[in-house]
C-alpha atoms as a PDB file:
ATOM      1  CA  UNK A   1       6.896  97.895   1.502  1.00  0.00           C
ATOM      2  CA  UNK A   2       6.912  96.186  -2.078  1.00  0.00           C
ATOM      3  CA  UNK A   3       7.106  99.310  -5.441  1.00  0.00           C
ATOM      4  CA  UNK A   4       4.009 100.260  -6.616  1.00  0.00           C
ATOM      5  CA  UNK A   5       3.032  99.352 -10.352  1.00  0.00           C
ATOM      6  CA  UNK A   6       2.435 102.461 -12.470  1.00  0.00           C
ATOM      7  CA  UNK A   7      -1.209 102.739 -13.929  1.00  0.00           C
ATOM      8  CA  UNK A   8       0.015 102.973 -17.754  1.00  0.00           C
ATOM      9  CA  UNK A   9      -3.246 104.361 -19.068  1.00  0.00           C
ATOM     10  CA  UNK A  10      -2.855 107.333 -16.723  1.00  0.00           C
ATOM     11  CA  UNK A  11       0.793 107.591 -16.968  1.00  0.00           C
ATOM     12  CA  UNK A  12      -0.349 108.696 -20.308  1.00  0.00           C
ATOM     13  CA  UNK A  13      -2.730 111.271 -19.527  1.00  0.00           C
ATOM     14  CA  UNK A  14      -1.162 113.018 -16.428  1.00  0.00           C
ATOM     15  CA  UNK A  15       1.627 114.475 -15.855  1.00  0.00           C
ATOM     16  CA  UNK A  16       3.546 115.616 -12.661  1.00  0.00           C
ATOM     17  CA  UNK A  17       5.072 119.251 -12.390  1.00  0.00           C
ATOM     18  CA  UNK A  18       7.935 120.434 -10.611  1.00  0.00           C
ATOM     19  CA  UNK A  19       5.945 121.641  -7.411  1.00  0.00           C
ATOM     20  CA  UNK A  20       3.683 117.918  -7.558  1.00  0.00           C
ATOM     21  CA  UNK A  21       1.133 119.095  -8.883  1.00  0.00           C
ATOM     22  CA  UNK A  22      -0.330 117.470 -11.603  1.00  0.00           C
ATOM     23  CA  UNK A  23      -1.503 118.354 -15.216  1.00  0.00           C
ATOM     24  CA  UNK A  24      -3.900 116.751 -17.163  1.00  0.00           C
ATOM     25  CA  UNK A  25      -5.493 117.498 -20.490  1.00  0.00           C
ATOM     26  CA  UNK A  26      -9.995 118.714 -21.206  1.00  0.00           C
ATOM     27  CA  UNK A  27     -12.596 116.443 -22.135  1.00  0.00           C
ATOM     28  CA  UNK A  28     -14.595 117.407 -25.284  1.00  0.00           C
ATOM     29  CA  UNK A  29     -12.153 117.799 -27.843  1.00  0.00           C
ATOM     30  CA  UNK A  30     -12.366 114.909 -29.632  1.00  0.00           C
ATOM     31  CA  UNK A  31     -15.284 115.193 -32.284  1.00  0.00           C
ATOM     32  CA  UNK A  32     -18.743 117.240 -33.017  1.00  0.00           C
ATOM     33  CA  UNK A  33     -16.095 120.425 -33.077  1.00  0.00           C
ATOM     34  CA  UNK A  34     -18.387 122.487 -35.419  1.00  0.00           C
ATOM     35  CA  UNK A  35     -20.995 122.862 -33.214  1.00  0.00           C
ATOM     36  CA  UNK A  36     -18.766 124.350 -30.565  1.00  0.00           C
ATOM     37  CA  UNK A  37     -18.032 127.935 -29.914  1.00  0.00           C
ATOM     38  CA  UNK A  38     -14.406 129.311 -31.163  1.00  0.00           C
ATOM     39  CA  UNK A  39     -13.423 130.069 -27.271  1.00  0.00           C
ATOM     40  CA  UNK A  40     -14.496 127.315 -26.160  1.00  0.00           C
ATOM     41  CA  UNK A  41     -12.310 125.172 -28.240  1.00  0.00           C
ATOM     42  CA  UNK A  42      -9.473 127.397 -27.233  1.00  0.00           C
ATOM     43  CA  UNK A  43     -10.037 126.984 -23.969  1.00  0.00           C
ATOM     44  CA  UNK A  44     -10.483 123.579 -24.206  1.00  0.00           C
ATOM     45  CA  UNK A  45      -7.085 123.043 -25.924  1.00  0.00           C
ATOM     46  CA  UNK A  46      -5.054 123.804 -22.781  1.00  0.00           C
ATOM     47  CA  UNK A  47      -4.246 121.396 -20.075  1.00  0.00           C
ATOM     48  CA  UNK A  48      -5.227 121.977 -16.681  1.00  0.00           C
ATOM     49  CA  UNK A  49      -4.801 120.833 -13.127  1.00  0.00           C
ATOM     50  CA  UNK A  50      -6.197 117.445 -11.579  1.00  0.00           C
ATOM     51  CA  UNK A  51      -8.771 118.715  -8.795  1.00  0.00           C
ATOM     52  CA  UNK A  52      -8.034 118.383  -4.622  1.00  0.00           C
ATOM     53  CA  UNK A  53     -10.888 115.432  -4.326  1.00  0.00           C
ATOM     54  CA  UNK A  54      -9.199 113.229  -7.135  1.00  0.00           C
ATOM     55  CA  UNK A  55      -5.369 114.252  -6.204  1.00  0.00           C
ATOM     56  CA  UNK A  56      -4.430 111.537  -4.072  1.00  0.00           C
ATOM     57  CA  UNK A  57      -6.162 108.865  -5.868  1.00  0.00           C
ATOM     58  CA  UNK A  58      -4.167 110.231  -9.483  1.00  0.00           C
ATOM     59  CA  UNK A  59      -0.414 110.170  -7.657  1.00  0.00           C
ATOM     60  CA  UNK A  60      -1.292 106.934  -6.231  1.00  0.00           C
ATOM     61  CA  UNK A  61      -1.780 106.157 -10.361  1.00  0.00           C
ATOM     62  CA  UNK A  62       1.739 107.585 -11.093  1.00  0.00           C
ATOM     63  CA  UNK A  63       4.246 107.092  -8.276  1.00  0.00           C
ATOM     64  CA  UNK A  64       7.578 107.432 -10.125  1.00  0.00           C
ATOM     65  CA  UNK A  65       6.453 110.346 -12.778  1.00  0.00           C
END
């Protein structure tokens, strides 16, 4: 079976952990920030995991991360 290209634009907004699982950073954190609640900006701020539905599709994106 021929390599599989790596999607650059999400090689550079997942990552992979150690276990391969993978990390990925929150929408809404771009602009309009002073209308948004203290928390939620904190909250925002920290990266989370990619979901079960889109997991396949995302290490199919990034084979050799």
């Amino acid at each position: 079976m021929p390599k599989l290209k790596t999607h650059k634009g999400a090689a550079k907004r997942f990552k992979k952990t150690g276990t391969g699982k993978v990390k990925r950073g929150q929408a809404k954190m771009r602009h309009i920030l002073t209308s948004k609640d203290k928390k939620t900006k904190r909250k925002l701020g920290k990266s989370v995991l990619v979901s079960a539905g889109d997991l396949r599709k995302v290490k199919r994106m990034i084979p050799y991360q």
